[in-house]
PDB file of N, CA and C in Angstrom:
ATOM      1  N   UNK A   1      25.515  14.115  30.837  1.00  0.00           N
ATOM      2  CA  UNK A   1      26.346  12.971  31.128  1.00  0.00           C
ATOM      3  C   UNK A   1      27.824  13.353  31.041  1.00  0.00           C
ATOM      4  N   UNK A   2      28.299  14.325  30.226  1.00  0.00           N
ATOM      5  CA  UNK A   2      29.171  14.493  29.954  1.00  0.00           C
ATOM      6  C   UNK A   2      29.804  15.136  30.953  1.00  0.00           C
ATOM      7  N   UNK A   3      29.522  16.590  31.355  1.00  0.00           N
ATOM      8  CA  UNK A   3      29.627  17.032  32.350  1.00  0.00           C
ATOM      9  C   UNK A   3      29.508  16.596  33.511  1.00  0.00           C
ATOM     10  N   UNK A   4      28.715  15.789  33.992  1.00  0.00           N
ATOM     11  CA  UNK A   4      28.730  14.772  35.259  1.00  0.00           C
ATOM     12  C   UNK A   4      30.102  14.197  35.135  1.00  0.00           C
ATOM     13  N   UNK A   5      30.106  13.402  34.387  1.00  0.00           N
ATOM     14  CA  UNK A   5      31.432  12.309  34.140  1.00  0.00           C
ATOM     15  C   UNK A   5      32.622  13.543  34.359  1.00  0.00           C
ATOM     16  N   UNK A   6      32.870  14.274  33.917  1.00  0.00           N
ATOM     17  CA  UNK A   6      33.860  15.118  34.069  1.00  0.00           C
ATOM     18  C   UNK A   6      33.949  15.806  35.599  1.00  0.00           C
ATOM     19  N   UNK A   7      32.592  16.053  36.434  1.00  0.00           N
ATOM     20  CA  UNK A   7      32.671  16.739  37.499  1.00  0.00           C
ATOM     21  C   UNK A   7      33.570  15.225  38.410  1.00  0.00           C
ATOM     22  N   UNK A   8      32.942  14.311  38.141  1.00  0.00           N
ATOM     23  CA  UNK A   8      33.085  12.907  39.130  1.00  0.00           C
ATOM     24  C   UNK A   8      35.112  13.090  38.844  1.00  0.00           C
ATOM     25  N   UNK A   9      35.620  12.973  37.912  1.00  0.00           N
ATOM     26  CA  UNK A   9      37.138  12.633  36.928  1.00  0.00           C
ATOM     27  C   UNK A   9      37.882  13.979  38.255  1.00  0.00           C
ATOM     28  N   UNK A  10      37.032  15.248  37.844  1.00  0.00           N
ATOM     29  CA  UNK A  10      37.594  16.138  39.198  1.00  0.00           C
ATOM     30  C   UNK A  10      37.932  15.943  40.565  1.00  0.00           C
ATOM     31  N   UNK A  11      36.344  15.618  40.707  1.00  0.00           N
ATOM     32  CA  UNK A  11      36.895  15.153  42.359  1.00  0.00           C
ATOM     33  C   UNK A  11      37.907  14.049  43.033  1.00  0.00           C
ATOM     34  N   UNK A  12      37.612  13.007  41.898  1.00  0.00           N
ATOM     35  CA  UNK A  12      38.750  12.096  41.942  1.00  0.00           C
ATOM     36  C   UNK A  12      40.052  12.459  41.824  1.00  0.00           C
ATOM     37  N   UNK A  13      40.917  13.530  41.571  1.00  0.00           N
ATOM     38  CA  UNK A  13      41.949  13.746  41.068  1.00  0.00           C
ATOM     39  C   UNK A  13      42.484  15.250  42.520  1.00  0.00           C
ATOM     40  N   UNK A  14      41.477  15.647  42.960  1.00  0.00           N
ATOM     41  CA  UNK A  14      41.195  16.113  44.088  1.00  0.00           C
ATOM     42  C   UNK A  14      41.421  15.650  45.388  1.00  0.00           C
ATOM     43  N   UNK A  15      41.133  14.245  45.276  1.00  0.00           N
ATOM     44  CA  UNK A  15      41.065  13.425  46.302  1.00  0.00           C
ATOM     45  C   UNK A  15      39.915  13.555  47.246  1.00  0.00           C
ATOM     46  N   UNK A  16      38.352  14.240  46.465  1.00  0.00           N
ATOM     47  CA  UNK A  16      37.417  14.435  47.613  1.00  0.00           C
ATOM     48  C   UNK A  16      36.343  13.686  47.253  1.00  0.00           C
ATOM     49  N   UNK A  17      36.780  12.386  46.822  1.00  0.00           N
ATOM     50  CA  UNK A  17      35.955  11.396  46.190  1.00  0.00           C
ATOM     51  C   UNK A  17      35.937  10.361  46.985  1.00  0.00           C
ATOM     52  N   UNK A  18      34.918  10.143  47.682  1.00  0.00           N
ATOM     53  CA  UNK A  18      35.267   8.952  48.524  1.00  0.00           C
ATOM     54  C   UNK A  18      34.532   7.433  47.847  1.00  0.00           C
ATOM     55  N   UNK A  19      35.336   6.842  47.011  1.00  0.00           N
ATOM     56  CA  UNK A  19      35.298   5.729  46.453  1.00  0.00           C
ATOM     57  C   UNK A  19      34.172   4.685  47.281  1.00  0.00           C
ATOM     58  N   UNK A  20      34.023   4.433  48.246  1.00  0.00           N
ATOM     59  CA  UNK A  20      33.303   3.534  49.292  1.00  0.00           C
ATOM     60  C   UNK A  20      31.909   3.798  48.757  1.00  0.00           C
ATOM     61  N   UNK A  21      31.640   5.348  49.072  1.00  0.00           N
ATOM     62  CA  UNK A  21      29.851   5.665  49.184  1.00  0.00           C
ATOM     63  C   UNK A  21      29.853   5.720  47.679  1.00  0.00           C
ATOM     64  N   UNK A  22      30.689   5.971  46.522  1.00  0.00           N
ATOM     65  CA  UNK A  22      30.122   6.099  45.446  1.00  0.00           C
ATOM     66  C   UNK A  22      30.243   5.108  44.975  1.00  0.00           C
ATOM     67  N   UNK A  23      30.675   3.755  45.364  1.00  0.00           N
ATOM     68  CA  UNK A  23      30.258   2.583  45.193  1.00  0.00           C
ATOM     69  C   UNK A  23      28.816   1.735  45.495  1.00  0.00           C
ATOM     70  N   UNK A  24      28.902   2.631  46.638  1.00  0.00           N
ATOM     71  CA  UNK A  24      27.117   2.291  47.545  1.00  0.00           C
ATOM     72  C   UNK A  24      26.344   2.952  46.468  1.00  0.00           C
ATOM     73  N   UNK A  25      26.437   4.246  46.551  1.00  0.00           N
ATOM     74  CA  UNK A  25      25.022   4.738  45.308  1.00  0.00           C
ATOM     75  C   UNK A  25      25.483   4.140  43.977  1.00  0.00           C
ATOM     76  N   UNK A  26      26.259   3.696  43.762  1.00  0.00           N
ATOM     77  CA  UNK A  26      25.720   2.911  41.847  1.00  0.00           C
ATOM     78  C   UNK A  26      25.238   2.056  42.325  1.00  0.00           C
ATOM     79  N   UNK A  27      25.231   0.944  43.089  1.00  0.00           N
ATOM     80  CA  UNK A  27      24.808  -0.162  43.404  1.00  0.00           C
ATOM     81  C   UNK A  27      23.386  -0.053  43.625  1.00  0.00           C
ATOM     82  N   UNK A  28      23.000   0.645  44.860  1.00  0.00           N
ATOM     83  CA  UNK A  28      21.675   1.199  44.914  1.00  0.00           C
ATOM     84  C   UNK A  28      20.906   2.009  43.900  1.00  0.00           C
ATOM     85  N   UNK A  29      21.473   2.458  42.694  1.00  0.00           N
ATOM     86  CA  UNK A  29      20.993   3.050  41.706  1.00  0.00           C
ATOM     87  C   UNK A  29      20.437   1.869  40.796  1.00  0.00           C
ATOM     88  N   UNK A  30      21.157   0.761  40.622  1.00  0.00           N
ATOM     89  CA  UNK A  30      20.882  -0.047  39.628  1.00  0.00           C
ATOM     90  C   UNK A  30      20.209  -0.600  39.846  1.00  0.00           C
ATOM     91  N   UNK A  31      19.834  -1.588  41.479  1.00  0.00           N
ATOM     92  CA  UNK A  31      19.247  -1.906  42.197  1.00  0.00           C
ATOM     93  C   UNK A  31      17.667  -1.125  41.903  1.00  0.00           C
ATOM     94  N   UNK A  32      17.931  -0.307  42.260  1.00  0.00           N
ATOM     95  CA  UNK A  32      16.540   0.383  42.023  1.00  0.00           C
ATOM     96  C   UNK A  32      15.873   1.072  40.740  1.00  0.00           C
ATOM     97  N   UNK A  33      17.073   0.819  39.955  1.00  0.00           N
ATOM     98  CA  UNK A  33      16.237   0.888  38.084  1.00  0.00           C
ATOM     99  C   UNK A  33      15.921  -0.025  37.924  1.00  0.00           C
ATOM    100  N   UNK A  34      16.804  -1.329  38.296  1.00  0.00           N
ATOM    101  CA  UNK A  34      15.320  -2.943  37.635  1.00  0.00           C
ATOM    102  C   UNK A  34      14.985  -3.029  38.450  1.00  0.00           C
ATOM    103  N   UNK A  35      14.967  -3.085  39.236  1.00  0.00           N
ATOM    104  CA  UNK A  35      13.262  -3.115  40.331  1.00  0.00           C
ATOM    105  C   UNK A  35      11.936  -2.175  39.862  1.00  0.00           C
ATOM    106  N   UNK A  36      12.328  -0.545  39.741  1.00  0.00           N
ATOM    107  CA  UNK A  36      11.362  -0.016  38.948  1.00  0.00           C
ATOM    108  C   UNK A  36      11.466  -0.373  37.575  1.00  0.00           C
ATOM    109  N   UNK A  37      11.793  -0.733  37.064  1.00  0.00           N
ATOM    110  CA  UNK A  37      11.417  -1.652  35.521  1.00  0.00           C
ATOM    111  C   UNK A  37      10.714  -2.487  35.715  1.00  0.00           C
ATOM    112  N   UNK A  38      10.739  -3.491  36.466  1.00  0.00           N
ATOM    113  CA  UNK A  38      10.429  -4.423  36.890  1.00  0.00           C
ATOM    114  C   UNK A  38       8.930  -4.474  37.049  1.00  0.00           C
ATOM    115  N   UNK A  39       8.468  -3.530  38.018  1.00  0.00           N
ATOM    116  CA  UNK A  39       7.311  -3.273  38.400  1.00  0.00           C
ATOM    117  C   UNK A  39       6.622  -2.188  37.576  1.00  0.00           C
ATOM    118  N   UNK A  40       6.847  -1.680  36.607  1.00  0.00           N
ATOM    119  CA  UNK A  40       6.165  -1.060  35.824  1.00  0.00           C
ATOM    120  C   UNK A  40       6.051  -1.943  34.456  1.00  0.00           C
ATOM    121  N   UNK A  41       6.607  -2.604  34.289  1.00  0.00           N
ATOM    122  CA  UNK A  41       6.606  -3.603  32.904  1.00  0.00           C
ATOM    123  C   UNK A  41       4.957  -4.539  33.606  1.00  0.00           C
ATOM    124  N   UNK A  42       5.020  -5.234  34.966  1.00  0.00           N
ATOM    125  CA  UNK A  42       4.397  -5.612  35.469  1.00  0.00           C
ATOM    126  C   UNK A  42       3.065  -5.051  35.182  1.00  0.00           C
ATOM    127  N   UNK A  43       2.952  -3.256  35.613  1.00  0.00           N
ATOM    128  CA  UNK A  43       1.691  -2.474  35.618  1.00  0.00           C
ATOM    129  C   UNK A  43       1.255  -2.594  34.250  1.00  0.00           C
ATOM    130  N   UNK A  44       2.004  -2.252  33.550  1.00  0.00           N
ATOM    131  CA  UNK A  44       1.927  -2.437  32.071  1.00  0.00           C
ATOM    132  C   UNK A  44       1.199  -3.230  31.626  1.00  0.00           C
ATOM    133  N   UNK A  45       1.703  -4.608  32.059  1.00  0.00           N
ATOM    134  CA  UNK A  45       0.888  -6.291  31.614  1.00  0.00           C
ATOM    135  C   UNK A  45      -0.274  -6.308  32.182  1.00  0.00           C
ATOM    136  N   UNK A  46      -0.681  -5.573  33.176  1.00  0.00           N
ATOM    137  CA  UNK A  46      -1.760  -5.950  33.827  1.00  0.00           C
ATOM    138  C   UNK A  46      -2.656  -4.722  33.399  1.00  0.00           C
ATOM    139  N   UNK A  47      -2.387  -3.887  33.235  1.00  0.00           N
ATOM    140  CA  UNK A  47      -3.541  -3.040  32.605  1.00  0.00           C
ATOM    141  C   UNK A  47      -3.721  -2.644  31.155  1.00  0.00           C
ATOM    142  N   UNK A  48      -2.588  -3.165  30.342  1.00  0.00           N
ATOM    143  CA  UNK A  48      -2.618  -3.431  29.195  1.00  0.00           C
ATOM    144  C   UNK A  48      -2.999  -1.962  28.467  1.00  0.00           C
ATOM    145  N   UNK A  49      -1.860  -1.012  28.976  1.00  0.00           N
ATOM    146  CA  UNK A  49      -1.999   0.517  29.216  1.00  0.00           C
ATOM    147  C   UNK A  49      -0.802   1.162  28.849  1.00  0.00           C
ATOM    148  N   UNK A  50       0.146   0.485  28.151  1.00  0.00           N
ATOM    149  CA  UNK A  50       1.756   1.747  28.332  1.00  0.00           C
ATOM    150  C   UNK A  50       1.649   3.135  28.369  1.00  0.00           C
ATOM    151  N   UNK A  51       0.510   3.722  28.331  1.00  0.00           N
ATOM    152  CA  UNK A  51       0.665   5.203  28.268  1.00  0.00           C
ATOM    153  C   UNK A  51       0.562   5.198  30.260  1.00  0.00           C
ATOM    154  N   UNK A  52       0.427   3.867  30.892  1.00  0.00           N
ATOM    155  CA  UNK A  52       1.121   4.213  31.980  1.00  0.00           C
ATOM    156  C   UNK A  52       2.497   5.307  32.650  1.00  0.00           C
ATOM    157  N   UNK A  53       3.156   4.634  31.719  1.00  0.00           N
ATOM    158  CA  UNK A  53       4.552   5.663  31.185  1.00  0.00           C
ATOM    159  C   UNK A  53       4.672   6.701  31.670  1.00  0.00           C
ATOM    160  N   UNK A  54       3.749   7.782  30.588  1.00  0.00           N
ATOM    161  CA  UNK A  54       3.312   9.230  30.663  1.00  0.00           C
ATOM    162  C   UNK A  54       3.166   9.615  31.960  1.00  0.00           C
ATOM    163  N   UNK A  55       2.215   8.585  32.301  1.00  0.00           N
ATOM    164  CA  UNK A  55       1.354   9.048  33.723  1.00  0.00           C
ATOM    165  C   UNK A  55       2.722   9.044  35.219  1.00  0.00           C
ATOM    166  N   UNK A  56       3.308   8.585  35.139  1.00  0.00           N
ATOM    167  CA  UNK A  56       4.833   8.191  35.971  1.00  0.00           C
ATOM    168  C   UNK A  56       5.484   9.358  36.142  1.00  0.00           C
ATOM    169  N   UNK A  57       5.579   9.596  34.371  1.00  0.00           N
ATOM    170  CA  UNK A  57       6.986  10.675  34.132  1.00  0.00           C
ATOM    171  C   UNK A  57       6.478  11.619  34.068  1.00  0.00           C
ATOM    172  N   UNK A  58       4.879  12.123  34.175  1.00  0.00           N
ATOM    173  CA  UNK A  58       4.613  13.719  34.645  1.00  0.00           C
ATOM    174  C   UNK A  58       4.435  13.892  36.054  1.00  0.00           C
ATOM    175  N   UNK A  59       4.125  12.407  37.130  1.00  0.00           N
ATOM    176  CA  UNK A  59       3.804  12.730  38.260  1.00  0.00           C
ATOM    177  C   UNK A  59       5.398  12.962  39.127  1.00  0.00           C
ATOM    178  N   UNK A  60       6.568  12.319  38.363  1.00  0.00           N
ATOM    179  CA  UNK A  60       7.711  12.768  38.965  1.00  0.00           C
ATOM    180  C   UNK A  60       7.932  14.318  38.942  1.00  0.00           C
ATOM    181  N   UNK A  61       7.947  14.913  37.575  1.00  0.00           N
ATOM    182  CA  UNK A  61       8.228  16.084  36.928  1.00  0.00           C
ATOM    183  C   UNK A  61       7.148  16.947  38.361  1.00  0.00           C
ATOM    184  N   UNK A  62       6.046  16.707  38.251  1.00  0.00           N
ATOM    185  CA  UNK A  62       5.068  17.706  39.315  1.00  0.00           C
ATOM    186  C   UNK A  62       6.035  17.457  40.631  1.00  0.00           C
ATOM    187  N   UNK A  63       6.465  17.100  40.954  1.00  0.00           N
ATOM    188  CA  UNK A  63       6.471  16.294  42.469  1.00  0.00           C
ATOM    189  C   UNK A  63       8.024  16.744  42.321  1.00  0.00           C
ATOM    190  N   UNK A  64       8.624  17.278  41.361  1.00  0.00           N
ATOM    191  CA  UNK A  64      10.267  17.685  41.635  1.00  0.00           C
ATOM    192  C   UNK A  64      10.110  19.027  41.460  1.00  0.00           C
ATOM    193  N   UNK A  65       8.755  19.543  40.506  1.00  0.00           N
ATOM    194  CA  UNK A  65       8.340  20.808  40.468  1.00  0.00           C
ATOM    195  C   UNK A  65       7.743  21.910  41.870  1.00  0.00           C
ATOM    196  N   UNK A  66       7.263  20.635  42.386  1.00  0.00           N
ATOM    197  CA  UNK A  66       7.055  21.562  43.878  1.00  0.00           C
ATOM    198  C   UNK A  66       7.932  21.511  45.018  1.00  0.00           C
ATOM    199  N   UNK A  67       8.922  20.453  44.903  1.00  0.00           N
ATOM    200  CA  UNK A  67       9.574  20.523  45.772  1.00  0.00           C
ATOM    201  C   UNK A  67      10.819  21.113  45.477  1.00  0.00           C
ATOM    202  N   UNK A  68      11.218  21.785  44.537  1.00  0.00           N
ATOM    203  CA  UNK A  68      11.951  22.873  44.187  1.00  0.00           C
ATOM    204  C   UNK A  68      11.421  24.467  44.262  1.00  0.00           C
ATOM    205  N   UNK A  69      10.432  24.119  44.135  1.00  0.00           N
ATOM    206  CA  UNK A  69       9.324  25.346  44.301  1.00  0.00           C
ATOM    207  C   UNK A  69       9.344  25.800  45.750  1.00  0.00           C
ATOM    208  N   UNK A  70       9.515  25.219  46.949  1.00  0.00           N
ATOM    209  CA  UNK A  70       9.838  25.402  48.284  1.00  0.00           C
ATOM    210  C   UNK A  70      10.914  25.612  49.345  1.00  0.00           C
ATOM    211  N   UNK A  71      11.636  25.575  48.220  1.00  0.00           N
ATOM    212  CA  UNK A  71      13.222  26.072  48.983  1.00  0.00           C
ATOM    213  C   UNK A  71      13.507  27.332  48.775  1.00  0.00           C
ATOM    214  N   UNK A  72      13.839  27.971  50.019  1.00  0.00           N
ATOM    215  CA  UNK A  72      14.647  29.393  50.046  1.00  0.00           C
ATOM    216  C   UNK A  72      15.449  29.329  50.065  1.00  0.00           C
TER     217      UNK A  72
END
């Protein structure tokens, strides 16, 4: 976080920050964390399962694991 925040403070001071689109992606970022909250709190209630969770955050981890795995 820290380093992020500091890379973002750079470019801004750079002037290669274009304020507009990095307004669009927070918006769409947040947008799409309570929505996926949303719908996993949901899965949650209905299968009465939180180790749902687990099952989420290893199928991302595989699924960023191979698709890093494929770039030259």
């Amino acid at each position: 976080m820290f380093s992020s925040s500091l890379s973002v403070v750079e470019f801004y001071l750079l002037k290669r920050f274009p304020i507009p689109y990095a307004l669009w992606l927070i918006s769409v970022s947040v947008l799409a964390g309570f929505c996926g909250q949303f719908f996993v709190r949901r899965i949650i209630k209905f299968l009465e399962r939180p180790s749902i969770i687990v099952f989420i955050l290893s199928g991302v981890t595989c699924a960023s694991a191979l698709t890093m795995g494929k770039a030259k």
